[in-house]
C-alpha atoms as a PDB file:
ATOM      1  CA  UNK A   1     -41.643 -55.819  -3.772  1.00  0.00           C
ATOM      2  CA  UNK A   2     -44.559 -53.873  -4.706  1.00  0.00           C
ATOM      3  CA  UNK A   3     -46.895 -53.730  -7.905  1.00  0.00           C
ATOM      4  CA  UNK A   4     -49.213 -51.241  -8.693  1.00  0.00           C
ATOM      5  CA  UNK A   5     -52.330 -53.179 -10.532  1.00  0.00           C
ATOM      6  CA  UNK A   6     -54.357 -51.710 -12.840  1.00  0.00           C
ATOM      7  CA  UNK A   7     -57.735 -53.708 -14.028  1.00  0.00           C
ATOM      8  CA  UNK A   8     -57.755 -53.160 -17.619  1.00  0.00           C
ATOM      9  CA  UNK A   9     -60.119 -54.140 -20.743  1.00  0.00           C
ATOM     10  CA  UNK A  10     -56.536 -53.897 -22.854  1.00  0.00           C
ATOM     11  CA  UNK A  11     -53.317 -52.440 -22.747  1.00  0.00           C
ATOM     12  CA  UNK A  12     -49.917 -52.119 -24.775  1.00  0.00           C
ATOM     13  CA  UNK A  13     -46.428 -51.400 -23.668  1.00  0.00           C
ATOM     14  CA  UNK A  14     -44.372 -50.330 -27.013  1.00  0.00           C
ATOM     15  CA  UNK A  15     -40.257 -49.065 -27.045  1.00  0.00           C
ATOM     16  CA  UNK A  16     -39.282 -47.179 -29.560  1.00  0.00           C
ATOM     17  CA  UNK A  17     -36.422 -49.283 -31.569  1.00  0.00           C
ATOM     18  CA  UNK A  18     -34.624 -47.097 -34.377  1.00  0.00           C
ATOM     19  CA  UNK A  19     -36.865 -44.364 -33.960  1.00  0.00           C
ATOM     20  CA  UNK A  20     -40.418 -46.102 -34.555  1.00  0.00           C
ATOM     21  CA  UNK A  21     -42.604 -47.608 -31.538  1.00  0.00           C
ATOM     22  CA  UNK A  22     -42.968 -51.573 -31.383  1.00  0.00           C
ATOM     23  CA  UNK A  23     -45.455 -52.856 -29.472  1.00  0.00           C
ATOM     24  CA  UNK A  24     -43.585 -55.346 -27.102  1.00  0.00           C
ATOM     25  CA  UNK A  25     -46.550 -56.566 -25.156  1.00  0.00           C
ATOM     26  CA  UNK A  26     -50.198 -56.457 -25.560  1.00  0.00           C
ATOM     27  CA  UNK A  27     -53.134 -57.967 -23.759  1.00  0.00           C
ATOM     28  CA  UNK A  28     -56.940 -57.880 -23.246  1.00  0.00           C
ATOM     29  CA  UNK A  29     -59.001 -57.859 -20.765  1.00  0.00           C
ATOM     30  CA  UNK A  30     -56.868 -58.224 -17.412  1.00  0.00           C
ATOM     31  CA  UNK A  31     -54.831 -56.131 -15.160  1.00  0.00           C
ATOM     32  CA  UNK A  32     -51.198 -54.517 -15.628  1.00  0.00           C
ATOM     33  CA  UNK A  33     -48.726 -54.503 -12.885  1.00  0.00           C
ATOM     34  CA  UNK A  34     -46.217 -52.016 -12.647  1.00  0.00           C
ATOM     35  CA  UNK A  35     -43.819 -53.930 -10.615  1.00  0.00           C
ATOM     36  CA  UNK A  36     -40.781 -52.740  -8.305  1.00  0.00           C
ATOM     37  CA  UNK A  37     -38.119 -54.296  -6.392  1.00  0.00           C
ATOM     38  CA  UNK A  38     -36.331 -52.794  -3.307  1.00  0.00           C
ATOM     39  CA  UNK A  39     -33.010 -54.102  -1.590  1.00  0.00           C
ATOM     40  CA  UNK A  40     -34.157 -56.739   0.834  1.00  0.00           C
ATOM     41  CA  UNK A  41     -36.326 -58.731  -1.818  1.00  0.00           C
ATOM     42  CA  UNK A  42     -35.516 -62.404  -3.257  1.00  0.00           C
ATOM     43  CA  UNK A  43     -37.506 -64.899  -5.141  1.00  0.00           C
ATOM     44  CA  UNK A  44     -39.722 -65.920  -2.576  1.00  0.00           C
ATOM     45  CA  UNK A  45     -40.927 -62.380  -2.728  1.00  0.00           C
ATOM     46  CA  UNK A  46     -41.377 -62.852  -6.076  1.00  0.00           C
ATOM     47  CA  UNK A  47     -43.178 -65.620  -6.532  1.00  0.00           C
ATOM     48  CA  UNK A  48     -45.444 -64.269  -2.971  1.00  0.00           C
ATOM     49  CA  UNK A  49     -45.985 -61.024  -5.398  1.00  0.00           C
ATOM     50  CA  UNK A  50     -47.300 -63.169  -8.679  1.00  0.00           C
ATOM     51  CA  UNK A  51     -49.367 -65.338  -6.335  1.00  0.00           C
ATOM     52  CA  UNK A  52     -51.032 -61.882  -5.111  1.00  0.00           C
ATOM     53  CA  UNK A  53     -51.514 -60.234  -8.721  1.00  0.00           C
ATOM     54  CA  UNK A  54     -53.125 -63.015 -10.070  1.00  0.00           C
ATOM     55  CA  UNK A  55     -55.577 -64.179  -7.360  1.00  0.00           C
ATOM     56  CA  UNK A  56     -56.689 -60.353  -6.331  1.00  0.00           C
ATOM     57  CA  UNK A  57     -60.237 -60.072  -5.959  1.00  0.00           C
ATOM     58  CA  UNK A  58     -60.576 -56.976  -8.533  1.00  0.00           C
ATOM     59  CA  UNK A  59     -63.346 -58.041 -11.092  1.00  0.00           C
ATOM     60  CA  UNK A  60     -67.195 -57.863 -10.446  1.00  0.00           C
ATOM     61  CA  UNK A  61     -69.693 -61.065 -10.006  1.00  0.00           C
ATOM     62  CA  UNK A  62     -72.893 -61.573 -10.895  1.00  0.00           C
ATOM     63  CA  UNK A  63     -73.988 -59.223  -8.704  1.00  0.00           C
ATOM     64  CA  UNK A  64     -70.779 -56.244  -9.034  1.00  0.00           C
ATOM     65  CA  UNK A  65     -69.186 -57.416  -6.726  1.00  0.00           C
ATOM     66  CA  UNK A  66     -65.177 -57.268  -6.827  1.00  0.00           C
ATOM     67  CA  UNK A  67     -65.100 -61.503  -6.004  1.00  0.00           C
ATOM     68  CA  UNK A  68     -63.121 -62.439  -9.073  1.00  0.00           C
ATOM     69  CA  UNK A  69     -59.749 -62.486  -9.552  1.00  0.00           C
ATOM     70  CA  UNK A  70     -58.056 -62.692 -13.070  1.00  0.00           C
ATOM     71  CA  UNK A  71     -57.814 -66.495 -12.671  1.00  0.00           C
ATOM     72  CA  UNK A  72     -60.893 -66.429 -12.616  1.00  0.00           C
ATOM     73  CA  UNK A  73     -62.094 -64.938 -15.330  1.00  0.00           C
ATOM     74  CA  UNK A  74     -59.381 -65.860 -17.496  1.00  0.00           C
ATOM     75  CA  UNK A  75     -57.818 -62.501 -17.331  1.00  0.00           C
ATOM     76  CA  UNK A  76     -54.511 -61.879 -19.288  1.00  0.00           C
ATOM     77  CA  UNK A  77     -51.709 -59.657 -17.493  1.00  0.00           C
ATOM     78  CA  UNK A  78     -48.725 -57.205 -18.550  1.00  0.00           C
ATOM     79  CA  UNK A  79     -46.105 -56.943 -16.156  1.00  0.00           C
ATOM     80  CA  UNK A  80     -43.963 -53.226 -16.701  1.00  0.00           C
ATOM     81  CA  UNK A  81     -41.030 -53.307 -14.440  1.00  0.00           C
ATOM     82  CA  UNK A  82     -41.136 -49.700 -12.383  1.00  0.00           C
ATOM     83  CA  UNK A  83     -38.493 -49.029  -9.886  1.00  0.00           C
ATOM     84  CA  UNK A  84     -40.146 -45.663  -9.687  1.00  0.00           C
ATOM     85  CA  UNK A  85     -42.460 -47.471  -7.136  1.00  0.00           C
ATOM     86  CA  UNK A  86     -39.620 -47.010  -4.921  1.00  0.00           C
ATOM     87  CA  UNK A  87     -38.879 -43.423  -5.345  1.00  0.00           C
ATOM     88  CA  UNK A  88     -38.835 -41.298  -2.223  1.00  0.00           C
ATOM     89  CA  UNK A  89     -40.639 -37.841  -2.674  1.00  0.00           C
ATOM     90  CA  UNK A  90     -40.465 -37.047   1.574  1.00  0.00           C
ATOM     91  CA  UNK A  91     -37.759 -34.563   1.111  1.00  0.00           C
ATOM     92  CA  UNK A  92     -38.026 -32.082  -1.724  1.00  0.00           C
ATOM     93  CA  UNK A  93     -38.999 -32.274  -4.967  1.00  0.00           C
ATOM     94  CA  UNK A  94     -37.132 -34.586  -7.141  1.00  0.00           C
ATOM     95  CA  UNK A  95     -37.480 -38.002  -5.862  1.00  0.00           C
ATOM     96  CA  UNK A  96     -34.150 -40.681  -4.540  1.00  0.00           C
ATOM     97  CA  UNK A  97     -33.522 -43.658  -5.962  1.00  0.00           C
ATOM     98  CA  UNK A  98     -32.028 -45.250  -2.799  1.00  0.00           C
ATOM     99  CA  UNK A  99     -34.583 -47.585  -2.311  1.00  0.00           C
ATOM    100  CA  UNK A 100     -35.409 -49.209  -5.535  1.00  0.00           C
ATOM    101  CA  UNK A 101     -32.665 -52.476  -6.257  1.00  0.00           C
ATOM    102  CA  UNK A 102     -30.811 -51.956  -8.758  1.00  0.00           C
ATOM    103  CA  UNK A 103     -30.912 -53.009 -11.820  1.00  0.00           C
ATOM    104  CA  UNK A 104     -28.699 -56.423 -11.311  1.00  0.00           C
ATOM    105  CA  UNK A 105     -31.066 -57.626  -8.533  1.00  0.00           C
ATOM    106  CA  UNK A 106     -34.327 -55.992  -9.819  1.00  0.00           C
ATOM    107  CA  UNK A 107     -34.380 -57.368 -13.416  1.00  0.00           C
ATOM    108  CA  UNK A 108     -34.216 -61.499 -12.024  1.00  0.00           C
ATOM    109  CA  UNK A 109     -36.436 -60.332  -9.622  1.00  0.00           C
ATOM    110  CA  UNK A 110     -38.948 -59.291 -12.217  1.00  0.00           C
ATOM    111  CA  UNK A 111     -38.921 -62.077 -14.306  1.00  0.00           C
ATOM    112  CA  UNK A 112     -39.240 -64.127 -11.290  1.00  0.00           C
ATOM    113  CA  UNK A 113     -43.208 -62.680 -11.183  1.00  0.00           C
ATOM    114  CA  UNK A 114     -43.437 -63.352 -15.016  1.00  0.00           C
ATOM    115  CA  UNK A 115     -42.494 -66.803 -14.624  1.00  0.00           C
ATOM    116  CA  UNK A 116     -44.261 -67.789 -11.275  1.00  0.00           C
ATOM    117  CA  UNK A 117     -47.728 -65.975 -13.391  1.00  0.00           C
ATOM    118  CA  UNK A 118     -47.402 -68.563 -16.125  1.00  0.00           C
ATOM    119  CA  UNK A 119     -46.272 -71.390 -13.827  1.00  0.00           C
ATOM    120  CA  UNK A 120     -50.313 -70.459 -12.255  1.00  0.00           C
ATOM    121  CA  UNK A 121     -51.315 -70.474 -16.157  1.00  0.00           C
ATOM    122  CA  UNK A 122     -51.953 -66.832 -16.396  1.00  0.00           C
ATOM    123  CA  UNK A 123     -51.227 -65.686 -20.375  1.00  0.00           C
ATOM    124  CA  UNK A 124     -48.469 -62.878 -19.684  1.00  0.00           C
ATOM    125  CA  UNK A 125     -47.273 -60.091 -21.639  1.00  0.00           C
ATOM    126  CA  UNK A 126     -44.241 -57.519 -20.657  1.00  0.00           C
ATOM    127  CA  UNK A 127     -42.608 -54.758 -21.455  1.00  0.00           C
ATOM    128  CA  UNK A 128     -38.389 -54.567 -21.756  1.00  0.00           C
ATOM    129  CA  UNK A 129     -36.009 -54.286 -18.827  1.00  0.00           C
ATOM    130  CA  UNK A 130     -34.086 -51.066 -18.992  1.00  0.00           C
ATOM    131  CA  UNK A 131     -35.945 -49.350 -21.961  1.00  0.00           C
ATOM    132  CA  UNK A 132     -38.124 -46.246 -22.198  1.00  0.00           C
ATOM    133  CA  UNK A 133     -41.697 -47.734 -22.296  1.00  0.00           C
ATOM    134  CA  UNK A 134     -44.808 -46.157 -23.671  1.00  0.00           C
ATOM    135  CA  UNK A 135     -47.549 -48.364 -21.545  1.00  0.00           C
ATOM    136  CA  UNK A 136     -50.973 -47.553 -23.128  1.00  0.00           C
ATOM    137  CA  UNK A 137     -53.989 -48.436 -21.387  1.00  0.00           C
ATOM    138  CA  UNK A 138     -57.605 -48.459 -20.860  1.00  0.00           C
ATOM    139  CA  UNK A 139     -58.796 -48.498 -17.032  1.00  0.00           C
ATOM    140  CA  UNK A 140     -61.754 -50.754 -16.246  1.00  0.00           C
ATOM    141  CA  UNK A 141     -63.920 -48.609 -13.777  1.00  0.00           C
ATOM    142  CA  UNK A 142     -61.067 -47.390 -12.763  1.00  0.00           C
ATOM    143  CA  UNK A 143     -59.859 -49.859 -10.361  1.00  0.00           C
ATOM    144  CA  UNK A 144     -55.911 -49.729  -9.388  1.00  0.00           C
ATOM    145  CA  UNK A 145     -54.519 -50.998  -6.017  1.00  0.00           C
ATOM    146  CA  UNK A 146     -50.904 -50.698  -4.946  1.00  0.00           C
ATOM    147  CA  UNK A 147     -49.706 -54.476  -3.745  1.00  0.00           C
ATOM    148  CA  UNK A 148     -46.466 -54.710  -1.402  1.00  0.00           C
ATOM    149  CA  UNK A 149     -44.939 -58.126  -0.070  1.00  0.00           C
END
């Protein structure tokens, strides 16, 4: 699995439902994770990934130093779902799907992160499986790191 983290001050993930945006998920201060599954990944990968996400080092100390992780500092967190994480741009210009699960495996996967985040007490937002999301954010410093397990 992979995420792509993004430390945020706030962020919103809205789907448009009859023609009007509704915000789905919405947080503070914390970091979104744009989340992907590929073939070969289970729940143990799942639960390895929302172990990472919310104990990464990516917030500043005292001193501005990237020591805190959003359990730390009570951070909140949005997880997206993305299989675009596993697009393949090697050959060409339009990317291949092969890689990413499909949607059958990748969805449980997913939700597996969402529910090993709260099981750690993180307060956890997300966007909708399958639906066109508008994720809106606002990058603190920027930081964003691309996680893989």
């Amino acid at each position: 699995m992979r995420a792509l983290v993004q430390r945020v001050h706030e962020a919103t993930v809205s789907v448009a439902a009859d023609g009007e945006p509704e915000v789905v998920g919405a947080i503070g201060r914390g970091v979104v994770a744009l989340v992907g599954a590929t073939h070969d990944d289970e729940q143990a990968t799942a639960r390895r990934l929302a172990d990472k996400i919310w104990h990464l080092r990516c917030f500043d100390d005292t001193d501005g130093v990237m020591n805190l992780s959003a359990a730390d500092v009570g951070g909140q967190v949005l997880v997206v779902s993305q299989f675009t994480l596993y697009g393949d741009t090697a050959r060409g210009r339009r990317p291949s799907w092969v890689r990413a699960a499909p949607p059958e495996q990748a969805e449980p996967l997913v939700a597996a992160v969402v529910d090993r985040l709260r099981e750690l007490g993180a307060h956890v937002a997300t966007g909708r499986f399958r639906a066109h999301m508008d994720v809106a954010l606002v990058n603190d410093g920027p930081v964003t790191l691309l996680l893989e397990v």
